[in-house]
N, C-alpha and C. Protein backbone atom coordinates (compact mmCIF):
# COMPACT_ATOMS: atom_id res chain seq x y z
N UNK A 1 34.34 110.33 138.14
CA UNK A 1 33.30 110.22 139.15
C UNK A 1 33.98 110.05 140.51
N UNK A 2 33.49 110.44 141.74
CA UNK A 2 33.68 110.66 142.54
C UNK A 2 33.68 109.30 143.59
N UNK A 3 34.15 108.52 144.81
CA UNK A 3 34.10 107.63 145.36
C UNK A 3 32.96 107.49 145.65
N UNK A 4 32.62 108.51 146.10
CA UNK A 4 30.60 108.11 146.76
C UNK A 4 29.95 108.24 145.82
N UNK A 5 30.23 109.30 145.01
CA UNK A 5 29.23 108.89 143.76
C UNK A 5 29.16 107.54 142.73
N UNK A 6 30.45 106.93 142.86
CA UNK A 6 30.48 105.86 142.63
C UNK A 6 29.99 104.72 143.27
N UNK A 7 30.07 104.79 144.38
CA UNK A 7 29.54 103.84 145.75
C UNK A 7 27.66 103.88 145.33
N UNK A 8 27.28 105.06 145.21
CA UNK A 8 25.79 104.93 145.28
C UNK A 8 25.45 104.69 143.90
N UNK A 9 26.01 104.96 142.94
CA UNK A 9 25.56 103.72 141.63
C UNK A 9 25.72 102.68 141.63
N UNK A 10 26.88 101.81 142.08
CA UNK A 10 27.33 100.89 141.66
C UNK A 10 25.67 100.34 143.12
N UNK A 11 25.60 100.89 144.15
CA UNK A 11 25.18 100.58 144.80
C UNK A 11 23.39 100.02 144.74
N UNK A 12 23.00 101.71 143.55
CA UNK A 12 21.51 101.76 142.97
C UNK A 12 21.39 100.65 142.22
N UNK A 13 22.66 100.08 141.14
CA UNK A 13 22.16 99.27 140.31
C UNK A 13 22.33 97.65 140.74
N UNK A 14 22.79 97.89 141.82
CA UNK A 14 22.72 96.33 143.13
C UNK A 14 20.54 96.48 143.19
N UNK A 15 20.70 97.76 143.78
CA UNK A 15 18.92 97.74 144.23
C UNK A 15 17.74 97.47 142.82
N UNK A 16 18.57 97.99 141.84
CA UNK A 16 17.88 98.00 140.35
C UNK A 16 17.49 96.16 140.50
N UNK A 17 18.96 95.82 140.00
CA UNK A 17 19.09 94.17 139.70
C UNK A 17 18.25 93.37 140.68
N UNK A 18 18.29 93.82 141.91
CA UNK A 18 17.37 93.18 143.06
C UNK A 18 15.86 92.75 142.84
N UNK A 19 15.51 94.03 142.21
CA UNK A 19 14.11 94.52 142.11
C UNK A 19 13.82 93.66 141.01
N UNK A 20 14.59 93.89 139.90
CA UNK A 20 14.28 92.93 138.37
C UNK A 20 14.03 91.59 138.41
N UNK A 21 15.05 91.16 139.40
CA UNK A 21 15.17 89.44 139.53
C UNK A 21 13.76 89.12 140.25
N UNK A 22 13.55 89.94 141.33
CA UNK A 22 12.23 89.45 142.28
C UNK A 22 10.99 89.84 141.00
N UNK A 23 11.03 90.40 140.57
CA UNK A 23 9.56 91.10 139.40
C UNK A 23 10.03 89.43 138.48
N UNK A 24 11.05 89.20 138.31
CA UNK A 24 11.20 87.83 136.94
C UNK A 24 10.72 86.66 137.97
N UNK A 25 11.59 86.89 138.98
CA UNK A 25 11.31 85.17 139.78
C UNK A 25 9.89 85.21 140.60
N UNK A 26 8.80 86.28 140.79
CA UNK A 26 7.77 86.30 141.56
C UNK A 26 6.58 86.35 140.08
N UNK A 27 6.80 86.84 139.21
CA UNK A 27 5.43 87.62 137.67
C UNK A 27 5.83 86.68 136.85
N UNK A 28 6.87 86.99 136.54
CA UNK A 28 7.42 86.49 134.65
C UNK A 28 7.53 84.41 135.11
N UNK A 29 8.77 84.65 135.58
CA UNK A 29 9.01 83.20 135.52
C UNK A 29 7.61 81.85 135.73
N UNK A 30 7.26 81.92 136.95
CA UNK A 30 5.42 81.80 137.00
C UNK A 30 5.02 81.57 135.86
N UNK A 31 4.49 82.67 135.43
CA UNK A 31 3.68 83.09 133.85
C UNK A 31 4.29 82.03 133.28
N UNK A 32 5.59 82.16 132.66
CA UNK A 32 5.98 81.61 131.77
C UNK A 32 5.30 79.56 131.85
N UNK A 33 5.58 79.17 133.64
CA UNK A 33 5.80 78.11 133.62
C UNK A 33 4.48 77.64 133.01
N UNK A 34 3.60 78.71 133.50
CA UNK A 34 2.06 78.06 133.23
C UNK A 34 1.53 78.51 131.87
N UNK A 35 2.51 79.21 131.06
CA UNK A 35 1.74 79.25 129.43
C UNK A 35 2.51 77.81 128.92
N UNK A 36 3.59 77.50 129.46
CA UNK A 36 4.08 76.56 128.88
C UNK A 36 3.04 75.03 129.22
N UNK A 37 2.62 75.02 130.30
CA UNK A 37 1.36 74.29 130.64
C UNK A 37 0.00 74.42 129.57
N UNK A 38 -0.37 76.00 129.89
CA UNK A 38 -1.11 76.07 128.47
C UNK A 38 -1.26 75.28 127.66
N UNK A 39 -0.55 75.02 126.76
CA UNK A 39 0.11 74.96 125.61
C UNK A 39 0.50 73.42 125.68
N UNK A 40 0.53 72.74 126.82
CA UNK A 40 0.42 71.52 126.63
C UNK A 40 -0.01 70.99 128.28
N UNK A 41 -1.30 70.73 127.96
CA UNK A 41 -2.05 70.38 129.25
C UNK A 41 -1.24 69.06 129.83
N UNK A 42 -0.84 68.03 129.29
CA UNK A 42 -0.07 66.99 130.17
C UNK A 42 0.62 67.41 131.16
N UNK A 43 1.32 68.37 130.86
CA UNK A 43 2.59 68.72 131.60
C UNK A 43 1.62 69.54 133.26
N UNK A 44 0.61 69.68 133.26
CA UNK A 44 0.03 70.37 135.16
C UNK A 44 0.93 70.28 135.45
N UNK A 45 1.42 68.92 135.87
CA UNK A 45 2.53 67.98 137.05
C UNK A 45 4.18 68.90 137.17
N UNK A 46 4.20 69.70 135.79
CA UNK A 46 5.35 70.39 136.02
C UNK A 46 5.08 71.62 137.00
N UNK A 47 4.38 72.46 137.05
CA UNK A 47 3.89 73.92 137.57
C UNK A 47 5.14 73.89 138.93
N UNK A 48 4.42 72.94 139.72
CA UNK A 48 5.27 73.29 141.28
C UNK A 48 6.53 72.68 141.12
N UNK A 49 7.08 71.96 140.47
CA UNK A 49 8.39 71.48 140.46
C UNK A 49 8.83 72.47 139.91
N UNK A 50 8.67 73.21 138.52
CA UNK A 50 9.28 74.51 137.66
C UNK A 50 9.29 75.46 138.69
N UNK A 51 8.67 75.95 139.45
CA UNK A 51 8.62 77.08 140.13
C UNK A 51 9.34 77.06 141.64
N UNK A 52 9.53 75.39 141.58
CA UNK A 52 10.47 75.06 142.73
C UNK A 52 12.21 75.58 142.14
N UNK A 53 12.27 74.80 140.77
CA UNK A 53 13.26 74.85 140.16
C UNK A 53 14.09 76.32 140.13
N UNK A 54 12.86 77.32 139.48
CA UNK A 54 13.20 78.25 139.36
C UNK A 54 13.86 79.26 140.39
N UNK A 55 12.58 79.04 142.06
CA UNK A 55 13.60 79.56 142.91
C UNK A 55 14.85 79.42 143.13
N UNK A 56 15.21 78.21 142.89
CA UNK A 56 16.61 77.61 143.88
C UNK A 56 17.95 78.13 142.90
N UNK A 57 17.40 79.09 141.58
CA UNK A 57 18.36 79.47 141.12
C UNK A 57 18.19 80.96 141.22
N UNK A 58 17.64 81.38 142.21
CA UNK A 58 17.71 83.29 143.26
C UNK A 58 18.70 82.81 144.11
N UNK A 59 19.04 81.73 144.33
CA UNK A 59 19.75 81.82 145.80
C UNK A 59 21.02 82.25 145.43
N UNK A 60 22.03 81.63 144.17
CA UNK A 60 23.02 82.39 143.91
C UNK A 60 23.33 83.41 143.67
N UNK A 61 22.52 84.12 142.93
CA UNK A 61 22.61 85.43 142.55
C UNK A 61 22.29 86.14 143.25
N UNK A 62 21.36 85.76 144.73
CA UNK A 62 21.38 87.22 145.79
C UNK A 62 22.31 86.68 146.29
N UNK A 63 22.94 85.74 146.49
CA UNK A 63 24.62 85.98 147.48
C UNK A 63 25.24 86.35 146.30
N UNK A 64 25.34 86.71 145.26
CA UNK A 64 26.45 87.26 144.49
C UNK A 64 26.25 88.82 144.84
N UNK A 65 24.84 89.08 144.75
CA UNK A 65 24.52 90.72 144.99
C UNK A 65 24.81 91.19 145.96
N UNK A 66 24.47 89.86 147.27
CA UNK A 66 25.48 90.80 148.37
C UNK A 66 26.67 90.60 148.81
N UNK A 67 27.65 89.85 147.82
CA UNK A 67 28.56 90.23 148.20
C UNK A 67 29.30 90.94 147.12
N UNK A 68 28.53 91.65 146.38
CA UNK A 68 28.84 93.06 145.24
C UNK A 68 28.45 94.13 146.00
N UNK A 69 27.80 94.05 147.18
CA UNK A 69 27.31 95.93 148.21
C UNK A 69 28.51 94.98 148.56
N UNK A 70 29.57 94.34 149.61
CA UNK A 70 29.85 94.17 150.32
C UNK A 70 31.23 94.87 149.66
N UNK A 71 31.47 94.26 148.63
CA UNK A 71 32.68 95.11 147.43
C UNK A 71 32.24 96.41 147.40
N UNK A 72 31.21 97.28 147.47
CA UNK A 72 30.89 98.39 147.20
C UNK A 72 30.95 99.40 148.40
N UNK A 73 30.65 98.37 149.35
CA UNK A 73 30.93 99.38 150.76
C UNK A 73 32.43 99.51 151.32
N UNK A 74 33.13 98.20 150.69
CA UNK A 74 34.66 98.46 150.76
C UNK A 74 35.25 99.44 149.99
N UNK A 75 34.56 99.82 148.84
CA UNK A 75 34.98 101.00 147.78
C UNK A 75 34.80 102.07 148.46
N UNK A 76 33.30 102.33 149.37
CA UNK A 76 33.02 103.14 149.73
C UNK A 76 34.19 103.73 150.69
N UNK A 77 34.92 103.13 151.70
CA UNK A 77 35.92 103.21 152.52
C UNK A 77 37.14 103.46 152.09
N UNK A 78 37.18 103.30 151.04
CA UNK A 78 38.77 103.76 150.23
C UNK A 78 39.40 102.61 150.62
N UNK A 79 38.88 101.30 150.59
CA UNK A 79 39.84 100.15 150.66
C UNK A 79 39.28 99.14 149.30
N UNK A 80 39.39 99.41 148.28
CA UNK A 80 39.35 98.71 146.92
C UNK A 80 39.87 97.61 146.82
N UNK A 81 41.31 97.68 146.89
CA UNK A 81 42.37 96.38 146.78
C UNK A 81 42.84 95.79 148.32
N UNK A 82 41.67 95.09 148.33
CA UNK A 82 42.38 94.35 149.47
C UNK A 82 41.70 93.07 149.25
N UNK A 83 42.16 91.80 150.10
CA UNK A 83 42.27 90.60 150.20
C UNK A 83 40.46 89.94 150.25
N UNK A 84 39.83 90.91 151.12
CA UNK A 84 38.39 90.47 151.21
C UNK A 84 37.54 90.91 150.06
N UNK A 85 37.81 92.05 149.57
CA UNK A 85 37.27 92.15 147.79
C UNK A 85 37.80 90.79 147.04
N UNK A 86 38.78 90.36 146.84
CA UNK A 86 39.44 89.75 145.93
C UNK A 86 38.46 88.27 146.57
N UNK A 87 38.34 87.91 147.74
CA UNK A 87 37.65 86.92 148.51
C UNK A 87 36.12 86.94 147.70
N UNK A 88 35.46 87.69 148.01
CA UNK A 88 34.24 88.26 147.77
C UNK A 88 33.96 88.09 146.13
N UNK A 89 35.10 89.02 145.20
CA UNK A 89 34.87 88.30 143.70
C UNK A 89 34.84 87.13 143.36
N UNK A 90 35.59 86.21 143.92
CA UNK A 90 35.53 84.83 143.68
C UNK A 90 34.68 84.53 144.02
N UNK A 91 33.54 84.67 145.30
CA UNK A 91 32.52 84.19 145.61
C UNK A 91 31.49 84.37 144.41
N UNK A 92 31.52 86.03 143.89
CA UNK A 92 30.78 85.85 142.67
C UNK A 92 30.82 85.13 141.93
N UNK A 93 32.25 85.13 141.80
CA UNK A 93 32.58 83.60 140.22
C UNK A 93 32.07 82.57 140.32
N UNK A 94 31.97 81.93 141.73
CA UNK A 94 32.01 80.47 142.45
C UNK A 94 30.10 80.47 142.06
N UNK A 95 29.90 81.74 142.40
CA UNK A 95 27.79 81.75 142.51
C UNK A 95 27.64 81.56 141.03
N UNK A 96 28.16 82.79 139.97
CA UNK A 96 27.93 82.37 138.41
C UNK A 96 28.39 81.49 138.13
N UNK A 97 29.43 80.50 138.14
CA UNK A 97 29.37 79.10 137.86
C UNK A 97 28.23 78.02 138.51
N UNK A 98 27.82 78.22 139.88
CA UNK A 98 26.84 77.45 140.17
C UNK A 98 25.28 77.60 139.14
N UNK A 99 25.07 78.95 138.87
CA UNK A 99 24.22 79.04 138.15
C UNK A 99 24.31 78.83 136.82
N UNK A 100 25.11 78.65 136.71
CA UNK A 100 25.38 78.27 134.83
C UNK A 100 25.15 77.01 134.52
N UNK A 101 25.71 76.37 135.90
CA UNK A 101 25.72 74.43 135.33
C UNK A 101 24.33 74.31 135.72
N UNK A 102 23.44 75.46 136.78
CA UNK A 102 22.11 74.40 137.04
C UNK A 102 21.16 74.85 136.13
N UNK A 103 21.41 76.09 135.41
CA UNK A 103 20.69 76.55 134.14
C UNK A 103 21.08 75.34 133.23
N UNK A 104 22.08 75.05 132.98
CA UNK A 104 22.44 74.15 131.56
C UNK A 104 21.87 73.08 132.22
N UNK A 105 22.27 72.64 133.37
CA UNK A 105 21.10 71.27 133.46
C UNK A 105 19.72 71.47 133.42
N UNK A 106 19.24 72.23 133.80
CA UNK A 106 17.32 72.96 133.79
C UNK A 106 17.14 72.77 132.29
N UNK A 107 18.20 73.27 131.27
CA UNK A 107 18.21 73.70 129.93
C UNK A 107 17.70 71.82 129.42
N UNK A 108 18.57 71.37 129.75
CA UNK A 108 18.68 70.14 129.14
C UNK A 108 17.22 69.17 129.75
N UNK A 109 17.03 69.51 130.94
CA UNK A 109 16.29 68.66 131.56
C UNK A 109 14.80 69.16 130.99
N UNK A 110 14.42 70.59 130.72
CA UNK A 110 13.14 70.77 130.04
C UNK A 110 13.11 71.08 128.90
N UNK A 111 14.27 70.58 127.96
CA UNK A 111 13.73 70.38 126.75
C UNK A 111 14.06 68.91 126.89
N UNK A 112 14.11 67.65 127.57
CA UNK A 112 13.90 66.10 127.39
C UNK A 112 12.33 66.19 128.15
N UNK A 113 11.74 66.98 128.52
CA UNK A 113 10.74 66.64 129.12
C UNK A 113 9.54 67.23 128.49
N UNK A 114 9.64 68.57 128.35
CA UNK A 114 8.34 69.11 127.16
C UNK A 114 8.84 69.13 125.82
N UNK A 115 9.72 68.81 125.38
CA UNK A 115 10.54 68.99 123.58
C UNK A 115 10.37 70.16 123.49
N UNK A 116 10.01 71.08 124.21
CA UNK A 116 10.22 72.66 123.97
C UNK A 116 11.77 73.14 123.64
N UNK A 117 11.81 74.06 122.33
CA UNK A 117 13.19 74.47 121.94
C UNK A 117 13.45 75.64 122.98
N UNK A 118 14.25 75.02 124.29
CA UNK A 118 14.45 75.91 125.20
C UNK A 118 16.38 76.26 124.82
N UNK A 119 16.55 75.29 124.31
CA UNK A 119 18.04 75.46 124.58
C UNK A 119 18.99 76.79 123.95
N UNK A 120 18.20 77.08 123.22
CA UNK A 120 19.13 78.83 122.61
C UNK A 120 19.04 79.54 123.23
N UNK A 121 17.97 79.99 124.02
CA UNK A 121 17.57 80.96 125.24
C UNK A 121 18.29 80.39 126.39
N UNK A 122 18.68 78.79 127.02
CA UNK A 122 19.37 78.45 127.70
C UNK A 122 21.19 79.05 127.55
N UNK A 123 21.46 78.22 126.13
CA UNK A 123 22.70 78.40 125.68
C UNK A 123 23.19 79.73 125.83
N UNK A 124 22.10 80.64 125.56
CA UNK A 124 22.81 82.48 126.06
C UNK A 124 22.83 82.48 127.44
N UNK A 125 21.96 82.04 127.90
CA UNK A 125 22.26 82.36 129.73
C UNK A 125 23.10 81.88 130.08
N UNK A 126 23.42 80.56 129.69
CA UNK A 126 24.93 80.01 130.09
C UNK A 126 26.10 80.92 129.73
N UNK A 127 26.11 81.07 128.45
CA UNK A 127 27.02 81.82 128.12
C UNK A 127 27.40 83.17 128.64
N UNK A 128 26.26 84.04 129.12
CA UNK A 128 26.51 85.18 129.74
C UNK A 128 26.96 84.60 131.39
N UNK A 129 26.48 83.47 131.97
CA UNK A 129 26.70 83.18 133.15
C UNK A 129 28.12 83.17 132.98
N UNK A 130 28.93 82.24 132.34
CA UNK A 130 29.80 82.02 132.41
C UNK A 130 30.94 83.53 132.09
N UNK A 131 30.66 84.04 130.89
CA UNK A 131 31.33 85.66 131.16
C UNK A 131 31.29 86.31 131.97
N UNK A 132 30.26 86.24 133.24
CA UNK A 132 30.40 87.14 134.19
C UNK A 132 31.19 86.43 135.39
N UNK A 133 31.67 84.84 135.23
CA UNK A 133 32.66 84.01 136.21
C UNK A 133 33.71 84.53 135.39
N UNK A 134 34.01 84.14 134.79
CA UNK A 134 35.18 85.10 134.29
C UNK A 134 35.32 86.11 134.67
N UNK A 135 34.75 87.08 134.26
CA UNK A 135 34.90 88.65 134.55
C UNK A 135 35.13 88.28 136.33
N UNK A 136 34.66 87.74 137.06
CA UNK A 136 34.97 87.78 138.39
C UNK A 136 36.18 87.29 138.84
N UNK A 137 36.48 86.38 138.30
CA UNK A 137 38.00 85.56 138.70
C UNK A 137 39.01 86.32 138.21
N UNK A 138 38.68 86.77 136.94
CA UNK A 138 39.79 87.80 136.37
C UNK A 138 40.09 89.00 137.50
N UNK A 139 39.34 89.60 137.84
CA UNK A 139 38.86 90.58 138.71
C UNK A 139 39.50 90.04 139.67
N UNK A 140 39.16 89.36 140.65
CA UNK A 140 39.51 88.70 141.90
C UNK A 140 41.02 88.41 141.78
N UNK A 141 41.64 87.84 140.52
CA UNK A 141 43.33 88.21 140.61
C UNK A 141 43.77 89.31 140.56
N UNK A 142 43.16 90.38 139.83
CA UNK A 142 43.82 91.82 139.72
C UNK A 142 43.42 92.55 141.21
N UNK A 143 42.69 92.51 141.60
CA UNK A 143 42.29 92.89 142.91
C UNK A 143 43.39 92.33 144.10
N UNK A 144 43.72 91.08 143.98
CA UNK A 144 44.68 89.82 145.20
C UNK A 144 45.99 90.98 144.89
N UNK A 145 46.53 90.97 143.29
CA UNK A 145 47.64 91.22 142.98
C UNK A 145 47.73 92.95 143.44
N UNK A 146 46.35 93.81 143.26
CA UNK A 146 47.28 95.12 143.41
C UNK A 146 46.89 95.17 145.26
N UNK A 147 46.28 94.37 146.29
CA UNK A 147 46.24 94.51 147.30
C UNK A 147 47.76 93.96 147.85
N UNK A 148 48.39 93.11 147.41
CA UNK A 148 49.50 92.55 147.29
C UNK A 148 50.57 93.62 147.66
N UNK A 149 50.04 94.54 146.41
CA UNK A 149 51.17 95.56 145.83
C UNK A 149 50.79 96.99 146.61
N UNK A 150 49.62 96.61 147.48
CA UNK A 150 49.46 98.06 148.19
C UNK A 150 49.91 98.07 149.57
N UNK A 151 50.09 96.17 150.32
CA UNK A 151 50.35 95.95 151.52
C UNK A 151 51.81 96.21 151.18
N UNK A 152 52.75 95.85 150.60
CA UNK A 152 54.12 95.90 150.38
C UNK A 152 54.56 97.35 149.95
N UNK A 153 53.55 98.37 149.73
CA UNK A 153 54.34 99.95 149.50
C UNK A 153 53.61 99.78 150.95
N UNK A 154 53.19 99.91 151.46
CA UNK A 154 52.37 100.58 153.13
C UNK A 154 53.69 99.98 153.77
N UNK A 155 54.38 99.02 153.97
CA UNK A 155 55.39 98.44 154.46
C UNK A 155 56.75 99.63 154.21
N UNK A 156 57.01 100.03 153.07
CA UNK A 156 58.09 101.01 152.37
C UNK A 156 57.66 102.22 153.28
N UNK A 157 59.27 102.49 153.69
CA UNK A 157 59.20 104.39 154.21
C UNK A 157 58.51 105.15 153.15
């Protein structure tokens, strides 16, 4: 595949993921908070705190998304391996770790509060959270190391 053709996928499925998260965090998530209300009328008192909750975990993941166009528009330029990609992946890592520990605490904190068996559906999100900090830090060294290795041949006759 081609650089720009690469640039505008990697780019579409930034706009894809965008779109999904706002349709989960504006329809689904909502829904969910209030069948779980349903289903046990005590809990009203949760609605606006859950839906408080729920936003404050968009905030990482759209700074992870933009700073994945921000990696993507550096691709776009034919500068891949350099120091501000490698900057930028870690920021991803740094955002999927923030979201992992406040999912696993959300995880923990609403199943002590409705006894709802949330935690397997938690336990995968963590778990994928955490593979994709990985996948970023991993990334973010191979990226440091071949920008490393591209400033030091640009230096060579």
């Amino acid at each position: 595949m081609q650089r720009v053709g690469l640039v505008r996928t990697l780019k579409g499925v930034i706009i894809f993921l965008a779109v999904m998260a706002a349709i989960y965090y504006i329809e689904i998530f909502p829904d969910r908070i209030e069948e779980i209300v349903r289903q046990n009328a005590n809990m009203a008192w949760l609605v606006t705190p859950g839906i408080i909750a729920i936003s404050i975990s968009a905030i990482p993941i759209a700074i992870a998304l933009v700073l994945f166009w921000k990696i993507c528009t550096e691709i776009g330029r034919d500068n891949s391996f350099c120091h501000k990609n490698a900057r930028w992946l870690s920021g991803i890592g740094v955002c999927a770790m923030i979201d992992t520990g406040y999912c696993a605490i959300g995880t923990v904190t609403l199943e002590l509060i409705t006894g709802s068996p949330v935690w397997l559906l938690g336990t995968a999100v963590c778990v994928v959270g955490l593979a994709i900090a990985l996948a970023a830090f991993l990334l973010s060294h191979l990226v440091l190391k071949a920008a490393d290795l591209k400033a030091e041949n640009d230096l060579t006759i």
